[in-house]
Protein backbone atom coordinates (compact mmCIF):
# COMPACT_ATOMS: atom_id res chain seq x y z
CA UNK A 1 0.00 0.00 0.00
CA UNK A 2 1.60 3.50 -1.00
CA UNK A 3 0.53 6.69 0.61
CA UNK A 4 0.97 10.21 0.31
CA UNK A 5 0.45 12.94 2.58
CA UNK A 6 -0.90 16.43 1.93
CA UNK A 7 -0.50 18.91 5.13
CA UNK A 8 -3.10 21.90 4.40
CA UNK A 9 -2.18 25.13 5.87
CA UNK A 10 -0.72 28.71 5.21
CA UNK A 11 0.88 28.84 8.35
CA UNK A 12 2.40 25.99 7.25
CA UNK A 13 4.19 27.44 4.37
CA UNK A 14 4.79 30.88 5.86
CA UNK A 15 7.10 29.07 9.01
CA UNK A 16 4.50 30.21 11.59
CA UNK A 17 4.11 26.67 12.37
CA UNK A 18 6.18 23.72 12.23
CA UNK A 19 4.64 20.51 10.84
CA UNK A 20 5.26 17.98 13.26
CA UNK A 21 2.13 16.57 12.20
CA UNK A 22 3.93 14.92 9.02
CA UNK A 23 6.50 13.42 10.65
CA UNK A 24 4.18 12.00 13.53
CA UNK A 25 2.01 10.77 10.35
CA UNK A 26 4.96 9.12 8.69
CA UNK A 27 6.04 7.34 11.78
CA UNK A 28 2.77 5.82 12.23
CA UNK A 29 2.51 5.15 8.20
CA UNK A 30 6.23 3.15 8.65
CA UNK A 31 4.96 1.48 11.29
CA UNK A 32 2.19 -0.67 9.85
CA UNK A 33 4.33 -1.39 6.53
CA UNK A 34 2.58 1.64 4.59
CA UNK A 35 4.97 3.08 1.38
CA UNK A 36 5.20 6.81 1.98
CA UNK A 37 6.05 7.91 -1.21
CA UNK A 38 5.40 12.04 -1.07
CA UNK A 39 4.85 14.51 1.16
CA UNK A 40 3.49 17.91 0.15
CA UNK A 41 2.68 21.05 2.09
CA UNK A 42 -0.52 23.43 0.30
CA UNK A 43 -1.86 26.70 1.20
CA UNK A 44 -5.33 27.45 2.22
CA UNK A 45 -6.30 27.67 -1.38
CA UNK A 46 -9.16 25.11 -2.76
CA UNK A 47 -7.75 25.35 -6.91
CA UNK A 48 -3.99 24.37 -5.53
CA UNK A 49 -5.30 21.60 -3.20
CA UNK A 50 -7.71 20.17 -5.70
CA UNK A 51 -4.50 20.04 -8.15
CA UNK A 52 -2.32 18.14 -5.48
CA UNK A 53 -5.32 15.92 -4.78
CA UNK A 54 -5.63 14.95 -7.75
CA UNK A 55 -1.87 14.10 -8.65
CA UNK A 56 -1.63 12.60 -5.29
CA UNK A 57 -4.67 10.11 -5.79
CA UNK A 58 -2.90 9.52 -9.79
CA UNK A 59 0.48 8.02 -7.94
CA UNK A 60 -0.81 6.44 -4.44
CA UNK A 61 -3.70 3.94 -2.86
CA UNK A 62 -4.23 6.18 0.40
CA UNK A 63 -3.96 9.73 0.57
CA UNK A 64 -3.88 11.58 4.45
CA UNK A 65 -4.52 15.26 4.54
CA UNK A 66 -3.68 17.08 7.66
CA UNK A 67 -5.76 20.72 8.58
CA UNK A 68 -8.67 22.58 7.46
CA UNK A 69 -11.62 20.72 8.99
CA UNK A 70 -12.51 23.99 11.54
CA UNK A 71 -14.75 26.11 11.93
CA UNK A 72 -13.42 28.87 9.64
CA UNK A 73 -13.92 30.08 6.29
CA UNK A 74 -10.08 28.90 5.14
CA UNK A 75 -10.53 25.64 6.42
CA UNK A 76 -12.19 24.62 3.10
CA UNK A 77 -10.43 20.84 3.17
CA UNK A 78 -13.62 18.86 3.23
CA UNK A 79 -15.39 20.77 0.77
CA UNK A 80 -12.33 20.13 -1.77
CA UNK A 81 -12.34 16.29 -1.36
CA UNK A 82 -15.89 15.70 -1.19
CA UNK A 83 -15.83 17.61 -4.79
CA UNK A 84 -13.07 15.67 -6.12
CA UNK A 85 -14.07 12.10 -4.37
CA UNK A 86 -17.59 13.13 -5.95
CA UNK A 87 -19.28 12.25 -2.61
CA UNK A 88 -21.47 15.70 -1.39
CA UNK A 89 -21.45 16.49 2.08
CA UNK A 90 -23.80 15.99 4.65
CA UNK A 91 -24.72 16.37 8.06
CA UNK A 92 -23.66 13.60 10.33
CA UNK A 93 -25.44 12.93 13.10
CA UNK A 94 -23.69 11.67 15.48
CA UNK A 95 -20.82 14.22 15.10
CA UNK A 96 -23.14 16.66 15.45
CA UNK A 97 -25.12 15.59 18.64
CA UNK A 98 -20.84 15.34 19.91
CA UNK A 99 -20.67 18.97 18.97
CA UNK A 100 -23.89 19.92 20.61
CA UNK A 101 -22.65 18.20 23.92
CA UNK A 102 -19.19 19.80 23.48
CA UNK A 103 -20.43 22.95 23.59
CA UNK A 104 -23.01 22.52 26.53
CA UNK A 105 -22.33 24.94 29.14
CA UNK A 106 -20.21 26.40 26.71
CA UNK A 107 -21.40 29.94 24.41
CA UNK A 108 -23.79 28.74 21.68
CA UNK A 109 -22.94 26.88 19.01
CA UNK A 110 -22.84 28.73 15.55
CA UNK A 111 -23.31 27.80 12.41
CA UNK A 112 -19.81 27.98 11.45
CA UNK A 113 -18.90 25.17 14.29
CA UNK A 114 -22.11 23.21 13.13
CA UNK A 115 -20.24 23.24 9.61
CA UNK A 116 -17.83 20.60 11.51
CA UNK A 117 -20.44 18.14 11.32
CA UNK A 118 -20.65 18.07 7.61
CA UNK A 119 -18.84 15.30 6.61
CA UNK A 120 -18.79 13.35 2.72
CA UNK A 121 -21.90 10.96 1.89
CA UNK A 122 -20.55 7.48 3.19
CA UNK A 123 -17.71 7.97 4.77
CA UNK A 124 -15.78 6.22 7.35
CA UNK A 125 -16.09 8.93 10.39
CA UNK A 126 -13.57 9.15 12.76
CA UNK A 127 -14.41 10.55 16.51
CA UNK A 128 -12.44 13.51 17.36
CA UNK A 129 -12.07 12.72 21.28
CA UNK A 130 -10.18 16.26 22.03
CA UNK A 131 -11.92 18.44 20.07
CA UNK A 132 -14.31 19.39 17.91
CA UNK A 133 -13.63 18.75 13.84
CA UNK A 134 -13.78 15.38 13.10
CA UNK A 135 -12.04 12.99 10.42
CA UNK A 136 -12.89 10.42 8.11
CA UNK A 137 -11.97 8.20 5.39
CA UNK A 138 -13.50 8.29 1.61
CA UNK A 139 -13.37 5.89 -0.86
CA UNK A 140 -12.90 7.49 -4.43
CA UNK A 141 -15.00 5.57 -7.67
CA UNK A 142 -11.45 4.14 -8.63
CA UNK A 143 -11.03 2.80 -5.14
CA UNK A 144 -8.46 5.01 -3.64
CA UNK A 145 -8.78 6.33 -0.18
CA UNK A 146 -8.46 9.89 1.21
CA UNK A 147 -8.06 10.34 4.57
CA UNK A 148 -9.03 13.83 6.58
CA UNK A 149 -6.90 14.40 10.04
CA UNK A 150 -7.13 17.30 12.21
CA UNK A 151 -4.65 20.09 12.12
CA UNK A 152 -3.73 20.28 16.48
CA UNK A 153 -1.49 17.53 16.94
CA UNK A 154 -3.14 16.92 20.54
CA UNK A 155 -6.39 15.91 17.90
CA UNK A 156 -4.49 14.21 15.41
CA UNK A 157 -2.46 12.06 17.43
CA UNK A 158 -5.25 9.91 19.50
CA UNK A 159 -7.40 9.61 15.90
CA UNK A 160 -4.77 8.43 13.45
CA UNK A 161 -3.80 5.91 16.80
CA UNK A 162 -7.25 4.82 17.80
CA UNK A 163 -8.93 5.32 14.65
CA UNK A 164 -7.31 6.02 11.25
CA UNK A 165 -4.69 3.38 11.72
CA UNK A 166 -7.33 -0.30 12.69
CA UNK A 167 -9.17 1.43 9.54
CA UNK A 168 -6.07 1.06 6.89
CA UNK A 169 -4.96 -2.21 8.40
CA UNK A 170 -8.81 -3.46 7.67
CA UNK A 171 -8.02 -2.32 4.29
CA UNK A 172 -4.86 -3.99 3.62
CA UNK A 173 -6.00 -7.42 3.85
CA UNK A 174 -2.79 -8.23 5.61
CA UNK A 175 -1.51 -8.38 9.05
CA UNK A 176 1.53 -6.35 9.93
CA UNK A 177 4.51 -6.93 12.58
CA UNK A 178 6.97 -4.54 13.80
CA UNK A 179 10.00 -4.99 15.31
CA UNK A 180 12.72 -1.78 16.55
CA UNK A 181 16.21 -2.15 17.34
CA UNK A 182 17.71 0.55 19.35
CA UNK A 183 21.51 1.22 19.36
CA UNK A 184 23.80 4.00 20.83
CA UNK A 185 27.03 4.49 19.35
CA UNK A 186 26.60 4.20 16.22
CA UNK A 187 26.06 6.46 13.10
CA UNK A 188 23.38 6.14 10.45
CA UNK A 189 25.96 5.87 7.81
CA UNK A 190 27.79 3.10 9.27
CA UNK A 191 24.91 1.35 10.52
CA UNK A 192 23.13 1.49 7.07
CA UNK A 193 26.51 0.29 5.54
CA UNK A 194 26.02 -2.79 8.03
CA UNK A 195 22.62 -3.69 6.91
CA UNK A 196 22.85 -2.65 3.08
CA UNK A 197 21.54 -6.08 1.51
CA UNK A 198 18.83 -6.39 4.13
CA UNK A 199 17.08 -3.46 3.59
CA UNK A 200 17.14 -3.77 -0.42
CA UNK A 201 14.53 -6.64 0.89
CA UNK A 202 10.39 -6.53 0.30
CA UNK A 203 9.08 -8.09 2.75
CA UNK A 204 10.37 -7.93 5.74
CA UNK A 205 11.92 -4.08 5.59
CA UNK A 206 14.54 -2.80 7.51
CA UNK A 207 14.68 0.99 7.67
CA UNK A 208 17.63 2.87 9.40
CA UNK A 209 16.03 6.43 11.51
CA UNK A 210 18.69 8.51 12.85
CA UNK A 211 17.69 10.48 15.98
CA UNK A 212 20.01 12.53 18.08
CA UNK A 213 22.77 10.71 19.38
CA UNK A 214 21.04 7.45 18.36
CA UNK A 215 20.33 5.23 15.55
CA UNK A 216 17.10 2.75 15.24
CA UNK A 217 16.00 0.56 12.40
CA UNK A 218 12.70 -0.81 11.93
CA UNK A 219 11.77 -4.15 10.49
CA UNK A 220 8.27 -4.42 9.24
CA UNK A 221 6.57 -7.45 7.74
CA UNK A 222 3.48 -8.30 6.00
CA UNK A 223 1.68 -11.95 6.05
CA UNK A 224 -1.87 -13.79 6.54
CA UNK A 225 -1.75 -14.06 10.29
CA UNK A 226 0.48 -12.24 13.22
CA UNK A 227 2.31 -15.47 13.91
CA UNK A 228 3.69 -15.47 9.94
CA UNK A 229 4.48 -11.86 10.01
CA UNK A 230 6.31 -12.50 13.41
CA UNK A 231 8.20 -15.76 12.16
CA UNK A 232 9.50 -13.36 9.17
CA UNK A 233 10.85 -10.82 10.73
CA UNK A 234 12.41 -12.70 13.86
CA UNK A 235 15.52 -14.34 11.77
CA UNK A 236 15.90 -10.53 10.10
CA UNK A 237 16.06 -8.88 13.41
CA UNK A 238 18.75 -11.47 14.54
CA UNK A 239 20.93 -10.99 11.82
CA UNK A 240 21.06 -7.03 12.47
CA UNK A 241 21.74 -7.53 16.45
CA UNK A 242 24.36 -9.86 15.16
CA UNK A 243 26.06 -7.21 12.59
CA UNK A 244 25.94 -4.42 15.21
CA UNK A 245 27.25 -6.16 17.91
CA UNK A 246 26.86 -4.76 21.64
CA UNK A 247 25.63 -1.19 20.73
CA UNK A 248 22.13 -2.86 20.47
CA UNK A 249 20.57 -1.75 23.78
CA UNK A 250 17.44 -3.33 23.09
CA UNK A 251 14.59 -4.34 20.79
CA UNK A 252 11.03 -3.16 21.20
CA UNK A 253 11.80 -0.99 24.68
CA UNK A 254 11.21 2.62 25.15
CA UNK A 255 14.72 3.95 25.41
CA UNK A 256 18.15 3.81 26.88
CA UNK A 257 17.12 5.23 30.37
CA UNK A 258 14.22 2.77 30.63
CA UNK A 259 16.75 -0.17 29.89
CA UNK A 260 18.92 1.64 32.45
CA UNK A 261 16.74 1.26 35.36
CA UNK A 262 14.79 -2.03 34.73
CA UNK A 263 19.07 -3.21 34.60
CA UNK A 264 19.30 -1.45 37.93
CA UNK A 265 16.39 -3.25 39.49
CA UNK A 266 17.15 -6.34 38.66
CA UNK A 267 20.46 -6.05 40.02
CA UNK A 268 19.29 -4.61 43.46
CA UNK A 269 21.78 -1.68 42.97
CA UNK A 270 21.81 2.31 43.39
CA UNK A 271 23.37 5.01 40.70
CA UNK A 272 23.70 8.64 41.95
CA UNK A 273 24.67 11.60 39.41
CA UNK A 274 27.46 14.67 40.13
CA UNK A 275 26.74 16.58 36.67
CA UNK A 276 28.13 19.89 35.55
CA UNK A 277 28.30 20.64 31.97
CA UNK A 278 25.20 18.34 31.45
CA UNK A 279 22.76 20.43 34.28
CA UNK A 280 21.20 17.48 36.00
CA UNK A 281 20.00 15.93 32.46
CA UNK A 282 20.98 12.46 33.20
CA UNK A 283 19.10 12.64 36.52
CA UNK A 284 16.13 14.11 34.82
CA UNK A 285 16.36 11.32 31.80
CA UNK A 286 16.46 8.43 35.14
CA UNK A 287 13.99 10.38 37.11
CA UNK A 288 11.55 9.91 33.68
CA UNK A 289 10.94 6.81 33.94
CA UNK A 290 8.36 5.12 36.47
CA UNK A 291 10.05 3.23 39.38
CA UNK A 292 13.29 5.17 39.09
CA UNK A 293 12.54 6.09 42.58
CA UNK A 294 13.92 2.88 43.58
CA UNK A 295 17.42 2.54 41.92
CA UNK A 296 18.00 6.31 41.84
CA UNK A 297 19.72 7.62 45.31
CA UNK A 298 20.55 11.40 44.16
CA UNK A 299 21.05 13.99 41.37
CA UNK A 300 23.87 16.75 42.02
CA UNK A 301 24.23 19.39 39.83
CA UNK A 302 27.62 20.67 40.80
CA UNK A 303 28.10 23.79 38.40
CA UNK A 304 30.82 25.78 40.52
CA UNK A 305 34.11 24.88 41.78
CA UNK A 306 33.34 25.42 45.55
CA UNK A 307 30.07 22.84 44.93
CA UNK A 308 32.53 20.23 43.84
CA UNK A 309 34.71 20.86 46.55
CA UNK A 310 32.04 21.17 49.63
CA UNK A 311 28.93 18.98 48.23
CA UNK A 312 31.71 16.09 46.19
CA UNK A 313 34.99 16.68 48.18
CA UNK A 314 37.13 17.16 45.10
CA UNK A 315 40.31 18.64 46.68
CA UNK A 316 41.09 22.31 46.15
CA UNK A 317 44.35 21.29 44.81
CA UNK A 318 43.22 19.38 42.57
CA UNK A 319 40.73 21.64 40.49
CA UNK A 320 43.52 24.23 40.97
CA UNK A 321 45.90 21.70 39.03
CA UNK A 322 44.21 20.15 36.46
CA UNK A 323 40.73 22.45 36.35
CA UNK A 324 37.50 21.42 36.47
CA UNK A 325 37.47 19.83 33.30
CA UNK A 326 39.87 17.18 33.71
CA UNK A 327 40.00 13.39 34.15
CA UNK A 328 40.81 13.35 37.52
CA UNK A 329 38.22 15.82 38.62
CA UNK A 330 35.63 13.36 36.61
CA UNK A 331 36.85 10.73 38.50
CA UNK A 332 36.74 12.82 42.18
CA UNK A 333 33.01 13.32 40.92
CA UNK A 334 31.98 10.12 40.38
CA UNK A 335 33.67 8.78 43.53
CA UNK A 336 32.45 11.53 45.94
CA UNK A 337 28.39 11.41 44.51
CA UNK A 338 28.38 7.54 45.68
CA UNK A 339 30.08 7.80 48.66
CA UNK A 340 27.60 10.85 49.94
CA UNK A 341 24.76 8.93 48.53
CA UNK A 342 25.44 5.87 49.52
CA UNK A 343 24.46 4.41 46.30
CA UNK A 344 26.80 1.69 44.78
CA UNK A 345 27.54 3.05 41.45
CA UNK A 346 28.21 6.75 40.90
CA UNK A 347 28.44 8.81 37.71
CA UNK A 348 30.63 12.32 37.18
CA UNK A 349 30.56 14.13 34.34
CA UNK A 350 32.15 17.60 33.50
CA UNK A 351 33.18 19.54 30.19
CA UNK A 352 33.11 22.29 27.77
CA UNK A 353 29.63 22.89 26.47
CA UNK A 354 30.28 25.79 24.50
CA UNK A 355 29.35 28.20 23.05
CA UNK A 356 31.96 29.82 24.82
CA UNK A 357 34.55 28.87 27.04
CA UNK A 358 36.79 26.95 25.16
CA UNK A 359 40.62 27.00 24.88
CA UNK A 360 42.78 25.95 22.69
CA UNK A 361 43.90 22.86 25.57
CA UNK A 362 40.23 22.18 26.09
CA UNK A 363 37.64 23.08 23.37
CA UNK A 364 34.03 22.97 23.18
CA UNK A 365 33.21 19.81 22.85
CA UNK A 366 35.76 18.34 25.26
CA UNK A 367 33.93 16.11 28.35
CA UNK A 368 34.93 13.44 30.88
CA UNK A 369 32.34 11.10 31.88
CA UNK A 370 33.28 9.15 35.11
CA UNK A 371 31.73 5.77 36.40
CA UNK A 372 32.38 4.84 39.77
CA UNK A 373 31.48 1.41 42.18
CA UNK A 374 33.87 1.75 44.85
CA UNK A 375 36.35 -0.70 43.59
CA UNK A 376 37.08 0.88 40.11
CA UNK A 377 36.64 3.89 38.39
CA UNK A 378 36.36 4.34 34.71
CA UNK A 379 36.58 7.57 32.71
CA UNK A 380 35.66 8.02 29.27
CA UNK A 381 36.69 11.25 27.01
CA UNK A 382 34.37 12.29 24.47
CA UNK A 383 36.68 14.87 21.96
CA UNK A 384 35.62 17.55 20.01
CA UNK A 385 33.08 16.57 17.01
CA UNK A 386 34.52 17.16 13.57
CA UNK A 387 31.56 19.90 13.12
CA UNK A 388 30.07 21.92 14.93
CA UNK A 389 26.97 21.28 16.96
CA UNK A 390 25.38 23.32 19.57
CA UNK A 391 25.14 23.04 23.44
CA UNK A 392 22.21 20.51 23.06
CA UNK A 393 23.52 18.41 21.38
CA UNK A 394 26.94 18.11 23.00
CA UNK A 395 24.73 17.42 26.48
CA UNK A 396 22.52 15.33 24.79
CA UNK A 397 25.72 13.57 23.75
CA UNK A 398 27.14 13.35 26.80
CA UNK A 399 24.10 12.35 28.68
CA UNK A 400 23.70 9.21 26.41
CA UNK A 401 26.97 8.10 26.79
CA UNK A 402 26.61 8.04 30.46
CA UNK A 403 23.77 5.94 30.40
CA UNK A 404 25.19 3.77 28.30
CA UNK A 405 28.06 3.24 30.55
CA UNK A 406 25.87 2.19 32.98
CA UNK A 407 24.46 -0.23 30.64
CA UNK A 408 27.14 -1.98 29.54
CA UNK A 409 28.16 -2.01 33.18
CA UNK A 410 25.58 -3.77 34.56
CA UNK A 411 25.27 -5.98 31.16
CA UNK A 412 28.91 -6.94 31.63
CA UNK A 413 29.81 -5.57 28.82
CA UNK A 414 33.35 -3.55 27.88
CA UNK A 415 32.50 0.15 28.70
CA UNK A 416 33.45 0.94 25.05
CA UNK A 417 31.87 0.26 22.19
CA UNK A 418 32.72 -3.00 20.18
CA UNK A 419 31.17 -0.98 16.87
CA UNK A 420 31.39 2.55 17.41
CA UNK A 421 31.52 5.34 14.66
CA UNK A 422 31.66 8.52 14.36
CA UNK A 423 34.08 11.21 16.55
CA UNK A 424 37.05 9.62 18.12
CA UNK A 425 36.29 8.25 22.17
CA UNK A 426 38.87 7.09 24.54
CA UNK A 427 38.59 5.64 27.91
């Protein structure tokens, strides 16, 4: 099944408003084996969407528009594809006895919001459980779909979830498994490099998504029955774990800090943070997920010199010979957070975020990451990146890593990567 996706909006086009609603869309599309094959953004202007309609339904089986189902006189999306799907619209009425209860206690309804409720002669209607426009699915004479979505991504989200995305599995006539493989460490490039002749394949895909400081890829198959669609993708998603070695975190889990604790837990062991350049963002990724309360013994953001010193008890001397962003002072960190907090590993990180503050002996870009548990203490220095990113990204960076020194900690695993790309990391 191919798909294209129109996104209707002059704020759109004008940068007043970012479409995340495409990407969520596109995710979601992936996900369930669908071919996105074009993506198009279109004014509020009936003539140029009936144009990209048209091409759009010429070149793919389902077509998703995003925006213009309101109340107002430029949200004129329904009125277009009822015209070209040839299906005239009419009131329906269950959306509009929701309407009439959404706006109960509420100023009166007008015609313009009672204008939501018109929706194309037979369509599939989709609920809007947030709001008030909402969305459906036509079927075109030549047997192509069009899809209508809301515009607010707090609306679109829950109905392409709940609603839009059970109505184009019905239509595929095929059931479709998933599978994600989550890795840290290692670049798209090289990871796609890895996986080259696999994801040339039909059926199952594998797709390579690059996101921050990590890299996933998805393997989607199609077959008669969940357990056939399962069995296909099971030897593909092997074969990929087995290529990328021990920068596979995990398949099918939420993310590195969820894999973090639930490693924790089942060890029976505490981690406590001493951050600087990073401000507390590895306790905050921890303190995310639910039950961290259990594994996590404390969060230190130690910024200034004299908090290292009284809070950590790294030694005057010390900062005063190497500076604050050394190895050793990394080290002191992680040592003095899990001694204070009793916990029984302990993580220190401090650096050069940038934009400023860099010297020619330690440039932006330039962290320690320590990992402490009271017999040995390992330190890992992330350099420089060939290009330049901003302060984000370097904590982002940095953050990631740390967590994923834990991981391969408790997963007795060497604390650096077996496959690792990208910018140059010693321990």
């Amino acid at each position: 099944m191919n798909a294209e996706i129109i996104s209707v909006g002059t704020e759109l086009l004008l940068g007043h408003t970012i479409n995340t609603d495409a990407a969520f869309v596109a995710r979601e599309l992936s996900a369930i084996g669908v071919n996105l094959l074009f993506a198009c953004t279109v004014g509020d202007n009936p003539g140029r969407l009936r144009d990209a309609l048209e091409e759009a339904l010429g070149r793919s089986d389902v077509v998703i528009t995003t925006g213009g189902l309101g109340p107002t006189d430029d949200d004129l999306t329904k009125e277009t594809i009822a015209s070209v799907a040839g299906a005239p619209l009419k009131i329906h009425e269950d959306s509009l006895r929701r309407l009439e209860s959404y706006f109960k206690g509420r100023p009166a309804m007008g015609e313009n919001q009672r204008k939501q409720a018109m929706l194309p002669e037979g369509a599939t209607v989709f609920p809007n459980d947030i709001g008030t426009a909402p969305g459906c699915g036509v079927r075109t004479a030549s047997g192509k779909v069009i899809v209508m979505l809301p515009g607010p991504p707090s609306e679109l989200v829950p109905m392409l979830q709940h609603y839009v995305v059970p109505f184009l599995k019905e239509g595929s006539h095929a059931v479709i498994h998933s599978c994600m493989i989550r890795t840290f460490g290692l670049g798209e490039g090289a990871g796609a490099l890895k996986i080259a002749d696999l994801t040339d394949a039909a059926n199952p895909t594998a797709a390579t998504y690059a996101k921050e400081n990590e890299m996933f890829v998805r393997v989607t198959a199609r077959a008669e029955s969940e357990e056939a669609a399962e069995a296909l993708c099971r030897p593909v998603v092997e074969e990929i774990c087995r290529r990328y070695g021990d920068v596979v975190y995990g398949v099918d889990v939420d993310n590195l800090e969820s894999v973090v604790v639930r490693l924790l837990s089942e060890k029976g062991l505490h981690l406590a943070t001493a951050e600087s350049c990073t401000g507390g963002l590895v306790a905050k990724l921890i303190t995310d997920v639910s039950g961290a309360s259990e594994v996590f013994g404390m969060g230190l953001v130690t910024y200034a010199n004299e908090a290292k010193m009284k809070l950590l008890g790294v030694p005057a001397a010390m900062l005063e010979e190497h500076g604050a962003v050394s190895e050793p002072v990394a080290r002191a960190m992680a040592e003095g957070v899990r001694e204070v907090s009793g916990s029984e590993l302990g993580i220190g990180i401090t650096g050069v975020a940038g934009p400023t503050g860099g010297t020619p002996e330690k440039p932006v870009g330039l962290i320690y990451i320590a990992l402490s548990d009271g017999t040995r203490t390992w330190v890992r220095r992330m350099t420089p990146p060939g290009r330049v990113h901003g302060r984000g990204w370097l904590r982002d960076r940095a953050a990631g890593t740390a967590l994923d020194m834990v991981r391969r900690y408790l997963s007795d695993l060497p604390l650096e990567p077996v496959q690792s790309a990208g910018p140059a990391t010693t321990l």
